[in-house]
PDB file of N, CA and C in Angstrom:
ATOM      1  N   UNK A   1      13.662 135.423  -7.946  1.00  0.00           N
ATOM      2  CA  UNK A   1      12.907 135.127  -6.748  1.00  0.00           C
ATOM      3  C   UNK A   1      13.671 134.175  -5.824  1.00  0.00           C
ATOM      4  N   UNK A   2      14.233 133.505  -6.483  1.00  0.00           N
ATOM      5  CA  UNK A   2      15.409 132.180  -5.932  1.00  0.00           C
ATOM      6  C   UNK A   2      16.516 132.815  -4.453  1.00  0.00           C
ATOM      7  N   UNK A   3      16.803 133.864  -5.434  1.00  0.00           N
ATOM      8  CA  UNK A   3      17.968 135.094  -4.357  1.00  0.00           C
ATOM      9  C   UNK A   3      17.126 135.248  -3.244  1.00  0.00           C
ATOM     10  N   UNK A   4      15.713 135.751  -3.625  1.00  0.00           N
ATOM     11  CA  UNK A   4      15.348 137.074  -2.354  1.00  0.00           C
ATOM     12  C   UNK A   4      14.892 135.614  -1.402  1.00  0.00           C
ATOM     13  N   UNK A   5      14.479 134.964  -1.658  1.00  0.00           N
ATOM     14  CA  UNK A   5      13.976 133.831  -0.678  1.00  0.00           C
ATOM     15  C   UNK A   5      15.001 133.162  -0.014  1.00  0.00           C
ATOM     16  N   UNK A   6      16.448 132.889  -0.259  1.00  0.00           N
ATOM     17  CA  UNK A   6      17.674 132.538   0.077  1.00  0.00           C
ATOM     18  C   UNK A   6      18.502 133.497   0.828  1.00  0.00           C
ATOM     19  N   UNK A   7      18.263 135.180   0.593  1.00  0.00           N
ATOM     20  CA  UNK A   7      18.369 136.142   1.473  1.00  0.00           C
ATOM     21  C   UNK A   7      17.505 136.198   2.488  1.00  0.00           C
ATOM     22  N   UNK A   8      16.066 136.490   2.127  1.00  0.00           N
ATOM     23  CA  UNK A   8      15.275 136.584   3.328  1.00  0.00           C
ATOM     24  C   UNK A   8      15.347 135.557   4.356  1.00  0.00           C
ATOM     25  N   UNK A   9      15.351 134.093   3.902  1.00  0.00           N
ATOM     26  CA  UNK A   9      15.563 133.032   5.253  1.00  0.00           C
ATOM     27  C   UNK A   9      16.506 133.038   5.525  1.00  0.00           C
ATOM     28  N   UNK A  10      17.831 133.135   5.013  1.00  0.00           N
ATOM     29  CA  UNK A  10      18.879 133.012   5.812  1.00  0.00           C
ATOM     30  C   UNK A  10      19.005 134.628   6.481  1.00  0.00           C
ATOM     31  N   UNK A  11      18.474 135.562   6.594  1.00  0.00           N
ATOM     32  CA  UNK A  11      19.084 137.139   7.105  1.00  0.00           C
ATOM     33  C   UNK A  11      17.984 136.530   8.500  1.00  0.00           C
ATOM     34  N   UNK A  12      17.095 136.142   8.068  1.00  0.00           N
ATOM     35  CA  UNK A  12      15.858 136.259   9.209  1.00  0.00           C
ATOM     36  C   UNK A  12      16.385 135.298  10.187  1.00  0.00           C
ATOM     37  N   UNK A  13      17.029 133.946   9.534  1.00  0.00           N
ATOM     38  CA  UNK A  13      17.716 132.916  10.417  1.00  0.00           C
ATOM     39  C   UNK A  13      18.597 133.596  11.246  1.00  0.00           C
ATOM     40  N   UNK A  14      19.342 134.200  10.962  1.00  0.00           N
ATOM     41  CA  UNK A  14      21.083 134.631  11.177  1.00  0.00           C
ATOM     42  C   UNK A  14      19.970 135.675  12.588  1.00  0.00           C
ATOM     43  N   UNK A  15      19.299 136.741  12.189  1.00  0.00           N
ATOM     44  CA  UNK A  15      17.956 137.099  13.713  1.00  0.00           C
ATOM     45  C   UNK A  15      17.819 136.972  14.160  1.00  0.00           C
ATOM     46  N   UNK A  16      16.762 136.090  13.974  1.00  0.00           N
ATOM     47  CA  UNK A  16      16.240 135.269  14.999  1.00  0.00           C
ATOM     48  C   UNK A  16      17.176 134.055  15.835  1.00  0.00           C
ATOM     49  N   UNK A  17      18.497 134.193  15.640  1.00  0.00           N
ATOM     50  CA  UNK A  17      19.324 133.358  16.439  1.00  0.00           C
ATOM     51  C   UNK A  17      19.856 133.803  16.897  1.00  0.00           C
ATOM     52  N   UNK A  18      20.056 135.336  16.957  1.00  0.00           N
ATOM     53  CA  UNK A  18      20.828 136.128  17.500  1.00  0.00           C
ATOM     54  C   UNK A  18      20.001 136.592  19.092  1.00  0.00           C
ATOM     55  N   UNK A  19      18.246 136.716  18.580  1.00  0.00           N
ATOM     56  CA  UNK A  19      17.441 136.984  19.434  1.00  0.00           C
ATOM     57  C   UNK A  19      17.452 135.741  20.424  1.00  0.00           C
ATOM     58  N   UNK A  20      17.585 134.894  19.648  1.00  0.00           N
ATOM     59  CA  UNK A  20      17.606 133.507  20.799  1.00  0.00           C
ATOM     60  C   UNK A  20      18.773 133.499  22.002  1.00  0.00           C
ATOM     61  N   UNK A  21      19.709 133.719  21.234  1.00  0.00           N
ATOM     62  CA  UNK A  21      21.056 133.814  22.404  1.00  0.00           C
ATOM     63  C   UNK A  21      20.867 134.858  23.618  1.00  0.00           C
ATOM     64  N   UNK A  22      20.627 135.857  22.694  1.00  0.00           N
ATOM     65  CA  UNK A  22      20.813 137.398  23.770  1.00  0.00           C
ATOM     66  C   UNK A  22      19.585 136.888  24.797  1.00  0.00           C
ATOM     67  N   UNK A  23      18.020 136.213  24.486  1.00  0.00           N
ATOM     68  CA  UNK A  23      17.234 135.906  25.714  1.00  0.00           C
ATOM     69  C   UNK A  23      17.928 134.692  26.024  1.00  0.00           C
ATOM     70  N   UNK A  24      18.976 134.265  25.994  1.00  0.00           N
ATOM     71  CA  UNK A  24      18.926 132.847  27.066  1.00  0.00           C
ATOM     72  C   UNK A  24      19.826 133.727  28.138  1.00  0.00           C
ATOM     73  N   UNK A  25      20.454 134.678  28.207  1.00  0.00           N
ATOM     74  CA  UNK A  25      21.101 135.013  29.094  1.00  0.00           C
ATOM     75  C   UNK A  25      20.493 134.894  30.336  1.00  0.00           C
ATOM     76  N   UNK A  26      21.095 134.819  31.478  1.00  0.00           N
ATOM     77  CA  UNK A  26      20.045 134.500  32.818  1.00  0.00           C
ATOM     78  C   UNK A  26      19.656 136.077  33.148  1.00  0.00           C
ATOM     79  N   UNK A  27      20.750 137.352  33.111  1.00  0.00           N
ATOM     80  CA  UNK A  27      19.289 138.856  33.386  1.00  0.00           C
ATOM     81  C   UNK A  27      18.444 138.832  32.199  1.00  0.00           C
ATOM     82  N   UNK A  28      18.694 137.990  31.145  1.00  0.00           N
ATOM     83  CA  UNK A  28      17.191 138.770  30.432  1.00  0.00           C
ATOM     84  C   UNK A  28      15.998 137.677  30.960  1.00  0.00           C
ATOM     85  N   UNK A  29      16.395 137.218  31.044  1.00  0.00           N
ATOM     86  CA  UNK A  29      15.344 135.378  31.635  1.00  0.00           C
ATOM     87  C   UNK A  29      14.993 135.843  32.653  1.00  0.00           C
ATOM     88  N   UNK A  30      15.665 136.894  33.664  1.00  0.00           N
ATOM     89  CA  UNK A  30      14.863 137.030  35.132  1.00  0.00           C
ATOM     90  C   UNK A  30      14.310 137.563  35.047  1.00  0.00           C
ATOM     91  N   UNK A  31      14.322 138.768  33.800  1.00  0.00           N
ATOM     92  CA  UNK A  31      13.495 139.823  33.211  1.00  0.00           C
ATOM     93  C   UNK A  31      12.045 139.390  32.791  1.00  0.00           C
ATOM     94  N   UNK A  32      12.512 139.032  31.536  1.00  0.00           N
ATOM     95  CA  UNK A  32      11.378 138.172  30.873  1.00  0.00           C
ATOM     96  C   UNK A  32      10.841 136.713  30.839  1.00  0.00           C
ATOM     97  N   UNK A  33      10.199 136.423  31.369  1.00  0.00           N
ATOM     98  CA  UNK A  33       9.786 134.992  32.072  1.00  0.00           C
ATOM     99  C   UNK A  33       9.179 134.100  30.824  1.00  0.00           C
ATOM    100  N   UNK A  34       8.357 134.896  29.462  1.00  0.00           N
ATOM    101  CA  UNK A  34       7.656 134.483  28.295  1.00  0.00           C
ATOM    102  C   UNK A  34       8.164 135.198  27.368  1.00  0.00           C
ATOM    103  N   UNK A  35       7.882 134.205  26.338  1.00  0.00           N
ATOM    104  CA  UNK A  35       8.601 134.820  24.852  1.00  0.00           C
ATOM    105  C   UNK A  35       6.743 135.141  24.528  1.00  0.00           C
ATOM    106  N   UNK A  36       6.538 135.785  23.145  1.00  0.00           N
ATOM    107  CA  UNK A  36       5.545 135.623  22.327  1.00  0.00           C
ATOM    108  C   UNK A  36       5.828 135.521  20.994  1.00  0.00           C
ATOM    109  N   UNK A  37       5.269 134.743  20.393  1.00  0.00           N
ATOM    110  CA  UNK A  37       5.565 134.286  18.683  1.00  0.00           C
ATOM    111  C   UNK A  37       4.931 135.611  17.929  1.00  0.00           C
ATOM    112  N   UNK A  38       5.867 136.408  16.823  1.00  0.00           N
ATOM    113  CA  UNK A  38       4.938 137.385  16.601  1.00  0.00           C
ATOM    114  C   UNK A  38       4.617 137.047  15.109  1.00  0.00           C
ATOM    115  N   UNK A  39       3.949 137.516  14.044  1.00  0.00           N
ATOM    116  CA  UNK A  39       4.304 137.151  12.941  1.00  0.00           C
ATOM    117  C   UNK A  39       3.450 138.676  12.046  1.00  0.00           C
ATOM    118  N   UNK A  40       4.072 138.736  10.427  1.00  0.00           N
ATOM    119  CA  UNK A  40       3.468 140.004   9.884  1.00  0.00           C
ATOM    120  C   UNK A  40       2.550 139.207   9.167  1.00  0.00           C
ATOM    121  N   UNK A  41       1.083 139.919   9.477  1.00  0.00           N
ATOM    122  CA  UNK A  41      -0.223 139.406   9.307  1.00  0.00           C
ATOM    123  C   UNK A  41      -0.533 140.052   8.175  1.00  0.00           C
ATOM    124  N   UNK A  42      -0.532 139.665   7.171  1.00  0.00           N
ATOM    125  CA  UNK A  42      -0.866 140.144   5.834  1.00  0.00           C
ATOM    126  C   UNK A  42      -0.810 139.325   4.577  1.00  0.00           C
ATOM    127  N   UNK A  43      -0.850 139.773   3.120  1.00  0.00           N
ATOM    128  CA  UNK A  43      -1.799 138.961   2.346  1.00  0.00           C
ATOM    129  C   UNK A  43      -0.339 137.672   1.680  1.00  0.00           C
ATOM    130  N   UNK A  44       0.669 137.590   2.585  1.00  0.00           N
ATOM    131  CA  UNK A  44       1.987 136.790   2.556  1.00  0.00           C
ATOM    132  C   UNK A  44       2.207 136.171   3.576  1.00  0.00           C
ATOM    133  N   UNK A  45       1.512 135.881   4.906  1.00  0.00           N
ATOM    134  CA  UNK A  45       1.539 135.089   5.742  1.00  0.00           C
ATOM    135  C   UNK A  45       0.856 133.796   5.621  1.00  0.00           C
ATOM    136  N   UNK A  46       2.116 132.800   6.104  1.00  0.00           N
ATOM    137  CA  UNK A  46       1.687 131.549   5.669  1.00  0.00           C
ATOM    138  C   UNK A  46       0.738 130.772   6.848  1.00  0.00           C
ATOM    139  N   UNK A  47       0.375 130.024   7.055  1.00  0.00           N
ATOM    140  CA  UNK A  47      -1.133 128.892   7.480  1.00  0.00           C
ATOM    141  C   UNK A  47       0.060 128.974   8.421  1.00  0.00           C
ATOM    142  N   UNK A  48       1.255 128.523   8.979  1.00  0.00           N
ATOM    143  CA  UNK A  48       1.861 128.055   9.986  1.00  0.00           C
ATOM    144  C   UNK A  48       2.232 129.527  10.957  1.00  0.00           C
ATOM    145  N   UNK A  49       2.287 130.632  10.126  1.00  0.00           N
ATOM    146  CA  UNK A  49       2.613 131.554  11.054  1.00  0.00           C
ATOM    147  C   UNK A  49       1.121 131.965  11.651  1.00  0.00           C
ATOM    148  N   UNK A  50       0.545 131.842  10.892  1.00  0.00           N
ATOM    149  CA  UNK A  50      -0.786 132.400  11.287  1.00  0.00           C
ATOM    150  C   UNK A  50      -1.298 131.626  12.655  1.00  0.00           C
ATOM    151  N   UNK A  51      -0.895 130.183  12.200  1.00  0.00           N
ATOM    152  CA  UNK A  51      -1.575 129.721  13.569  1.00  0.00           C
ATOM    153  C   UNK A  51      -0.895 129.523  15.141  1.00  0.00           C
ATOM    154  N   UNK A  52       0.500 130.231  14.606  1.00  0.00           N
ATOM    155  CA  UNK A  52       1.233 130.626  15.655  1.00  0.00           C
ATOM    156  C   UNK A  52       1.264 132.069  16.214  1.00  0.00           C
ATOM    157  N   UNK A  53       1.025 133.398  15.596  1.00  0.00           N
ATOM    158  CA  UNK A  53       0.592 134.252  15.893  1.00  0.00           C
ATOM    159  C   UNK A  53       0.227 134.311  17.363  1.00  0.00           C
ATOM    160  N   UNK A  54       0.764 135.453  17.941  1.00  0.00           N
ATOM    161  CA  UNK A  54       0.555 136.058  19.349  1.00  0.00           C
ATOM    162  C   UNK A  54       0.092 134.536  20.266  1.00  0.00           C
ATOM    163  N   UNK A  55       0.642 133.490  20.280  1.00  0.00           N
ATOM    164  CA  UNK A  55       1.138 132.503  21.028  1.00  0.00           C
ATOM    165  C   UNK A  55       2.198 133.081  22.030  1.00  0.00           C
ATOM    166  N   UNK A  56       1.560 132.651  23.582  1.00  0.00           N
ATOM    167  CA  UNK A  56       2.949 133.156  24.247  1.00  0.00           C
ATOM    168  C   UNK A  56       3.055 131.553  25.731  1.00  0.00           C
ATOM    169  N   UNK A  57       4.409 131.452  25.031  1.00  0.00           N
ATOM    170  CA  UNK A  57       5.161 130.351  25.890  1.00  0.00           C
ATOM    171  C   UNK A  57       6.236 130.764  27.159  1.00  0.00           C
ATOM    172  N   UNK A  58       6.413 129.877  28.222  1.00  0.00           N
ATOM    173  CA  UNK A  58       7.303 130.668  29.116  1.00  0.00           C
ATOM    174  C   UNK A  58       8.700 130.822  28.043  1.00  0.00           C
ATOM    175  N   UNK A  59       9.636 131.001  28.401  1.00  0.00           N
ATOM    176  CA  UNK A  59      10.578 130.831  28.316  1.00  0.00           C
ATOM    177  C   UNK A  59      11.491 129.896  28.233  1.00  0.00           C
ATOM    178  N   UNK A  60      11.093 129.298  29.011  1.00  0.00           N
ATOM    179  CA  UNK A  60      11.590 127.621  28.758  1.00  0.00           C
ATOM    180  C   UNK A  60      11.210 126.326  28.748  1.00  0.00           C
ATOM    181  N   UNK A  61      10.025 126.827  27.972  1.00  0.00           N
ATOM    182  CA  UNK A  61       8.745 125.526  27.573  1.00  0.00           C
ATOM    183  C   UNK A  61       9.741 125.139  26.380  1.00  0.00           C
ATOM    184  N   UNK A  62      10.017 123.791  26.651  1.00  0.00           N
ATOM    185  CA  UNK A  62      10.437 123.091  25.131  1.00  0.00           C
ATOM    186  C   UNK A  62       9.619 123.509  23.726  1.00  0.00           C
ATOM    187  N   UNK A  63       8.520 123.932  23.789  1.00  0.00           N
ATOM    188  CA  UNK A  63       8.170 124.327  22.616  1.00  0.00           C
ATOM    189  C   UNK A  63       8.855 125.046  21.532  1.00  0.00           C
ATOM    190  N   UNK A  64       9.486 126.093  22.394  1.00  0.00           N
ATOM    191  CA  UNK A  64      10.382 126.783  21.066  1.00  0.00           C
ATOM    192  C   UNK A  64      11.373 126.456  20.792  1.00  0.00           C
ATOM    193  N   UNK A  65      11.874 124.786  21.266  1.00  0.00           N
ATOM    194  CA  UNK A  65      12.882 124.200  20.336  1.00  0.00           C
ATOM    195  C   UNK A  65      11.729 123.158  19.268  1.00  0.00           C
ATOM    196  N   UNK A  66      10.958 123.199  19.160  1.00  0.00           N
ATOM    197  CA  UNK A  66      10.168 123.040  17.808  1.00  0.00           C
ATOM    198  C   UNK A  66       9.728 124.450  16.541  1.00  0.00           C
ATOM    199  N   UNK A  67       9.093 125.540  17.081  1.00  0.00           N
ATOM    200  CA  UNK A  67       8.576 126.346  16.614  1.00  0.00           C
ATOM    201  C   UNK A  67       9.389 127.937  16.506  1.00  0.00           C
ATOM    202  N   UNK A  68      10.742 128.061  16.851  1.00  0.00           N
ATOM    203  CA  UNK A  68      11.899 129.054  16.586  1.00  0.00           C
ATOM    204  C   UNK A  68      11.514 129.461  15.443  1.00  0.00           C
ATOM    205  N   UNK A  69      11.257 130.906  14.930  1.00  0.00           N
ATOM    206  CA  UNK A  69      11.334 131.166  13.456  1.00  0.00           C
ATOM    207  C   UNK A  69      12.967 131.060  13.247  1.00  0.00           C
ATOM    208  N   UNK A  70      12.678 130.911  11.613  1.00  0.00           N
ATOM    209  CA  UNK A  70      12.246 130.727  10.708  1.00  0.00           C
ATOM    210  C   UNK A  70      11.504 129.188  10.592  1.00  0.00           C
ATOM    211  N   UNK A  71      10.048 129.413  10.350  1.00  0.00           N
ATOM    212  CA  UNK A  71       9.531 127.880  10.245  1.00  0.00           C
ATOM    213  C   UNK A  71       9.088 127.667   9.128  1.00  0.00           C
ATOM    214  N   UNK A  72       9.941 128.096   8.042  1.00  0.00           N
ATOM    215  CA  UNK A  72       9.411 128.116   6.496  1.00  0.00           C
ATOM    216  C   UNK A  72      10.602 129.065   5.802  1.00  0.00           C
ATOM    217  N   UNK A  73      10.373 128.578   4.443  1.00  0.00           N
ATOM    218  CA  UNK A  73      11.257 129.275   3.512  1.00  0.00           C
ATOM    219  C   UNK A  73      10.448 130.916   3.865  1.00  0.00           C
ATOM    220  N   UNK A  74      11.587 131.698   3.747  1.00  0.00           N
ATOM    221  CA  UNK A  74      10.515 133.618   3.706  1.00  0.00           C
ATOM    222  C   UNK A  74       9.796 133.910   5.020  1.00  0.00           C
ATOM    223  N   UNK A  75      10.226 132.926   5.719  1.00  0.00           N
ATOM    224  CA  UNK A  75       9.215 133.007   6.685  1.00  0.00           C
ATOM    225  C   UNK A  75       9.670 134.793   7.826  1.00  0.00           C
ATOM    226  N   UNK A  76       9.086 135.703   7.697  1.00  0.00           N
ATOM    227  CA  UNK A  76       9.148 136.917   8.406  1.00  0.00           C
ATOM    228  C   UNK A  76       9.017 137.383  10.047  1.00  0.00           C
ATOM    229  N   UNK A  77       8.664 136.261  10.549  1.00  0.00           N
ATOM    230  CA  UNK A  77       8.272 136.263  11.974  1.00  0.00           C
ATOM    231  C   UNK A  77       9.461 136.294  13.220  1.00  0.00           C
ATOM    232  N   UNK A  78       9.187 136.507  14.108  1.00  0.00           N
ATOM    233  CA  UNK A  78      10.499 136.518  15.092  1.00  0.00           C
ATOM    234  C   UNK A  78       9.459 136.417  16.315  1.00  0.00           C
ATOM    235  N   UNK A  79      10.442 136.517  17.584  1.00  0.00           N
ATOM    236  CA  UNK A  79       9.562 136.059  19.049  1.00  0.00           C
ATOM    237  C   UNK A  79      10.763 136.924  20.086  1.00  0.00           C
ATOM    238  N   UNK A  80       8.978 137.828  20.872  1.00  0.00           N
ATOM    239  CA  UNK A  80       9.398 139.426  21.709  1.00  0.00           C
ATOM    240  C   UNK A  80       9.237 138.834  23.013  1.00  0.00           C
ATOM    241  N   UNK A  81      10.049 139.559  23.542  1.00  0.00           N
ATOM    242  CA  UNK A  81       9.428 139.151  24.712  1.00  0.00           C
ATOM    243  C   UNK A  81       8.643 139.243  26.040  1.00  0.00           C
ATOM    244  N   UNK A  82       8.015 139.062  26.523  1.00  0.00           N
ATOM    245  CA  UNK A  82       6.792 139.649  27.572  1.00  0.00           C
ATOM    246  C   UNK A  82       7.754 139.941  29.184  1.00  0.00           C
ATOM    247  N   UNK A  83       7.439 140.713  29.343  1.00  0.00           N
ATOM    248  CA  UNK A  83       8.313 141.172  31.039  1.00  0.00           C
ATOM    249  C   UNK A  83       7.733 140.900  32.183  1.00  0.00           C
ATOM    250  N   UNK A  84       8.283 140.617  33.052  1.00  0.00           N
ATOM    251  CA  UNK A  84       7.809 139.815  34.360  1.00  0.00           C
ATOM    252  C   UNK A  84       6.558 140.844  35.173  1.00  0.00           C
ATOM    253  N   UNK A  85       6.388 142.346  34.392  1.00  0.00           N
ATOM    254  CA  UNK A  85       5.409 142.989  35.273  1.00  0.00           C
ATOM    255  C   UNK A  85       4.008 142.961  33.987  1.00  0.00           C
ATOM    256  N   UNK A  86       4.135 142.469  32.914  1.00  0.00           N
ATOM    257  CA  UNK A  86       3.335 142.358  32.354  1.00  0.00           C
ATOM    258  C   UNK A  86       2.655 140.697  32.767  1.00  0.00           C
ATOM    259  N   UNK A  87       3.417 139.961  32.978  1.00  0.00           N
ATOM    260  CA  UNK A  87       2.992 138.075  32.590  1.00  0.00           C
ATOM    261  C   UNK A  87       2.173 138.229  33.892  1.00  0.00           C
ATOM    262  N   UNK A  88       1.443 137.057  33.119  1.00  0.00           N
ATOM    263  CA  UNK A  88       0.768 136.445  34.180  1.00  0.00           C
ATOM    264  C   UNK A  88       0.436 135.089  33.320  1.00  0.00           C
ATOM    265  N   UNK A  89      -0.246 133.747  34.259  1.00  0.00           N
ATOM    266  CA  UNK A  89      -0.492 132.550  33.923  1.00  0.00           C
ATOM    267  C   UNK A  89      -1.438 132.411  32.903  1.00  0.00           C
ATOM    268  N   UNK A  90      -2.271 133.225  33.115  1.00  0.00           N
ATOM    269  CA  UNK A  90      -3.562 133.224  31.838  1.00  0.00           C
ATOM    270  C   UNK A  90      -3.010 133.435  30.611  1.00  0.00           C
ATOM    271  N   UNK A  91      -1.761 134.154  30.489  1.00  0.00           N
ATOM    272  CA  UNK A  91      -1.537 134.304  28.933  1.00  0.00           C
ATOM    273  C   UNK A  91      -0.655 133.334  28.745  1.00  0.00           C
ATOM    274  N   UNK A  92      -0.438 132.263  29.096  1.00  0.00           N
ATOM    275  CA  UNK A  92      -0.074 130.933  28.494  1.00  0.00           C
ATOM    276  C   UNK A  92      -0.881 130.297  27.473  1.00  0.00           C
ATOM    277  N   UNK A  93      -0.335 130.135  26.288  1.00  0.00           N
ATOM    278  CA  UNK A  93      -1.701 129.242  25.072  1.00  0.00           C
ATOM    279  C   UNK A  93      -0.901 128.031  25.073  1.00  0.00           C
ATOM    280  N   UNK A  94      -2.165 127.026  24.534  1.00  0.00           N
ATOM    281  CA  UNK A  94      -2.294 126.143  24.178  1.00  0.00           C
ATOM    282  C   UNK A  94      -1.356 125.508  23.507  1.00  0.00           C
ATOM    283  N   UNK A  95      -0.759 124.696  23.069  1.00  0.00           N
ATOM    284  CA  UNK A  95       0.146 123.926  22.702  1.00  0.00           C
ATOM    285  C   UNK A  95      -0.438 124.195  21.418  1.00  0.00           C
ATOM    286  N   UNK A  96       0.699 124.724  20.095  1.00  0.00           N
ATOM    287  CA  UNK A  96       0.068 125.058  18.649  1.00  0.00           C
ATOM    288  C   UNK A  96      -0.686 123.891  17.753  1.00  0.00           C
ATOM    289  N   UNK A  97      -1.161 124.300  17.179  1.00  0.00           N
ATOM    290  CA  UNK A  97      -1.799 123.165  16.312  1.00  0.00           C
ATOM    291  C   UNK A  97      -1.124 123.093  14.809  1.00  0.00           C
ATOM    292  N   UNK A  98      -0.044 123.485  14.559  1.00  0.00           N
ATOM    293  CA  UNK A  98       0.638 123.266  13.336  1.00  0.00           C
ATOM    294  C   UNK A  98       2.259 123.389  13.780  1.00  0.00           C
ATOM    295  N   UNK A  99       3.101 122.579  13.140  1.00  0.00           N
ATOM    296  CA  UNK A  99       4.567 122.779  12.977  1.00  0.00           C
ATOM    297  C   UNK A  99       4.584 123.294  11.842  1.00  0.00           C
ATOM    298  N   UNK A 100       6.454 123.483  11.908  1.00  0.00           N
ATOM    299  CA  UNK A 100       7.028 123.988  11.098  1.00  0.00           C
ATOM    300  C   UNK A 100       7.168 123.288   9.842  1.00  0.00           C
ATOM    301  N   UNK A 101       7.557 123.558   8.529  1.00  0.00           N
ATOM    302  CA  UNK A 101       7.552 123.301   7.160  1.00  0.00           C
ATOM    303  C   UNK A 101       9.037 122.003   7.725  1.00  0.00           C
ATOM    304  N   UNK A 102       9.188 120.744   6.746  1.00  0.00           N
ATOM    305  CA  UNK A 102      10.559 120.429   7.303  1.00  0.00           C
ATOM    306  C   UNK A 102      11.717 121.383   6.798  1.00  0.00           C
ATOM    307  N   UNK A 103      12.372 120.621   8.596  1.00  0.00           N
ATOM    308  CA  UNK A 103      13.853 121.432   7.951  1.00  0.00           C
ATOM    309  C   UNK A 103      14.023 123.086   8.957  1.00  0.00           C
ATOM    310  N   UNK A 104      12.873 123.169   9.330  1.00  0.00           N
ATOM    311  CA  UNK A 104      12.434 124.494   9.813  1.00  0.00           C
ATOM    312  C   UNK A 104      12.394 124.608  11.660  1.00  0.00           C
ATOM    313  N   UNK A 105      12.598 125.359  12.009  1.00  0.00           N
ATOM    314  CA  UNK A 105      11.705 125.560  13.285  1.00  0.00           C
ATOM    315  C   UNK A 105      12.890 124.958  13.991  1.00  0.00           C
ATOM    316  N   UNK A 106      12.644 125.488  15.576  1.00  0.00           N
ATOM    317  CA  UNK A 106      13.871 125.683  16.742  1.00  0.00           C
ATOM    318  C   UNK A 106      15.044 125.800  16.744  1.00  0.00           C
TER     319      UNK A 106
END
């Protein structure tokens, strides 16, 4: 179990940082104005993804240098992003009510 948890966070890390770079570019940023936190909702999702779930931040709300998956060992989640003909202001949430595990997150 030691392996698959040391594979899964680091493959999901090595991802989700890859996803981070490719949106900081400035055409995908003019593109997409909001990220959304996504996470797989099922009977292995942890209390922190859950309460991050379909959270959507602009793009360059400091928040997601706190809350970047991986925010936990295994953690499965990644962040899509919303397009400038979909956004609008209303789908801005709330500032989350849980961080990441330490060690974790942005």
């Amino acid at each position: 179990y030691h392996a698959e948890t040391v594979f899964r966070t680091n493959m999901m890390g090595a991802y989700n940082a890859g996803r981070r770079e490719m949106y900081g570019d400035p055409d995908v940023k003019a593109y997409f104005p909001a990220y959304e936190y996504t996470a797989i909702m099922d009977g292995r999702t942890s209390d922190i993804c859950m309460g991050l779930d379909g959270k959507v931040y602009l793009a360059d709300d400091p928040v997601w240098n706190t809350i970047w998956p991986p925010n936990h060992f295994s953690c499965r989640s990644t962040v899509v992003t919303v397009n400038k003909y979909d956004f609008n202001q209303d789908m801005i949430s709330e500032k989350p009510g849980v961080t990441p595990a330490e060690g974790f997150g942005g």
